[in-house]
Protein backbone atom coordinates (compact mmCIF):
# COMPACT_ATOMS: atom_id res chain seq x y z
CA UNK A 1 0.00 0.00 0.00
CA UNK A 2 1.04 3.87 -0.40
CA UNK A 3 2.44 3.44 3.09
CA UNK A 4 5.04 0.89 2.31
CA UNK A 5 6.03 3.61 0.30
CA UNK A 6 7.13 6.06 2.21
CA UNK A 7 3.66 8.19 2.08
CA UNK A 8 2.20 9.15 5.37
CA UNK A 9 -1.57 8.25 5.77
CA UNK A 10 -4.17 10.48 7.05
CA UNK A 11 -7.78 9.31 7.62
CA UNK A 12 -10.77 11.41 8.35
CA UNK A 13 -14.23 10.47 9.60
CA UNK A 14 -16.19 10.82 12.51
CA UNK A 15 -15.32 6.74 14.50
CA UNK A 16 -16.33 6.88 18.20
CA UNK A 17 -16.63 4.92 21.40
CA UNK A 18 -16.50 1.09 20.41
CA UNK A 19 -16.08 1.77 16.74
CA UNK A 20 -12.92 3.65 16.94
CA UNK A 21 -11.00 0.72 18.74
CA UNK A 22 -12.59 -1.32 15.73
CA UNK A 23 -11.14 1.23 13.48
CA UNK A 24 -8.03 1.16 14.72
CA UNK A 25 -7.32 -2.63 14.64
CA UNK A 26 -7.92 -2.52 10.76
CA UNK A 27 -4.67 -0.68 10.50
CA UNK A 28 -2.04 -2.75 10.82
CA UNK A 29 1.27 -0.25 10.50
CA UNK A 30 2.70 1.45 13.08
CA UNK A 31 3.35 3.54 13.71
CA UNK A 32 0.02 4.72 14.67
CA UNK A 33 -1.47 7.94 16.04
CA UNK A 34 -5.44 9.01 16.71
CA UNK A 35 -6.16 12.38 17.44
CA UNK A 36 -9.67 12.88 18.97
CA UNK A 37 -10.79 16.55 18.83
CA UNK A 38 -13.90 16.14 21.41
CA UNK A 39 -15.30 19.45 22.13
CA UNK A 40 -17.55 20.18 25.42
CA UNK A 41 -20.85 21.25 24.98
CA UNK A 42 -20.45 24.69 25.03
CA UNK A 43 -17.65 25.16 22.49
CA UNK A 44 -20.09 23.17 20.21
CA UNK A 45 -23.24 25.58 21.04
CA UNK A 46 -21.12 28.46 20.17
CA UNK A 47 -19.81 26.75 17.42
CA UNK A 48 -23.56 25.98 16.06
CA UNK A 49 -24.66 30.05 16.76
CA UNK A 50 -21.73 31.75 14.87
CA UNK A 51 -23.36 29.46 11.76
């Protein structure tokens, strides 16, 4: 694959809770790094009124 390479992989998508440990077991190089951006609820709320 484009890893093997020398290309570095980036994945987007919204993968939480149960799914994201899922997620990560399909990828099998390493190594591996998940950033989780999880905002409280009232960054999100002013998030959704500047819209």
């Amino acid at each position: 694959m484009d890893f093997g390479a020398g290309f570095t992989i980036v994945v987007q998508d919204v993968v939480i809770d149960p799914m994201l440990e899922e997620f990560v077991s399909f990828v099998r190089h390493r190594p591996l790094y998940v950033v989780a951006l999880a905002p409280g609820s009232e960054a999100v709320a002013a998030r959704e009124a500047a819209v």
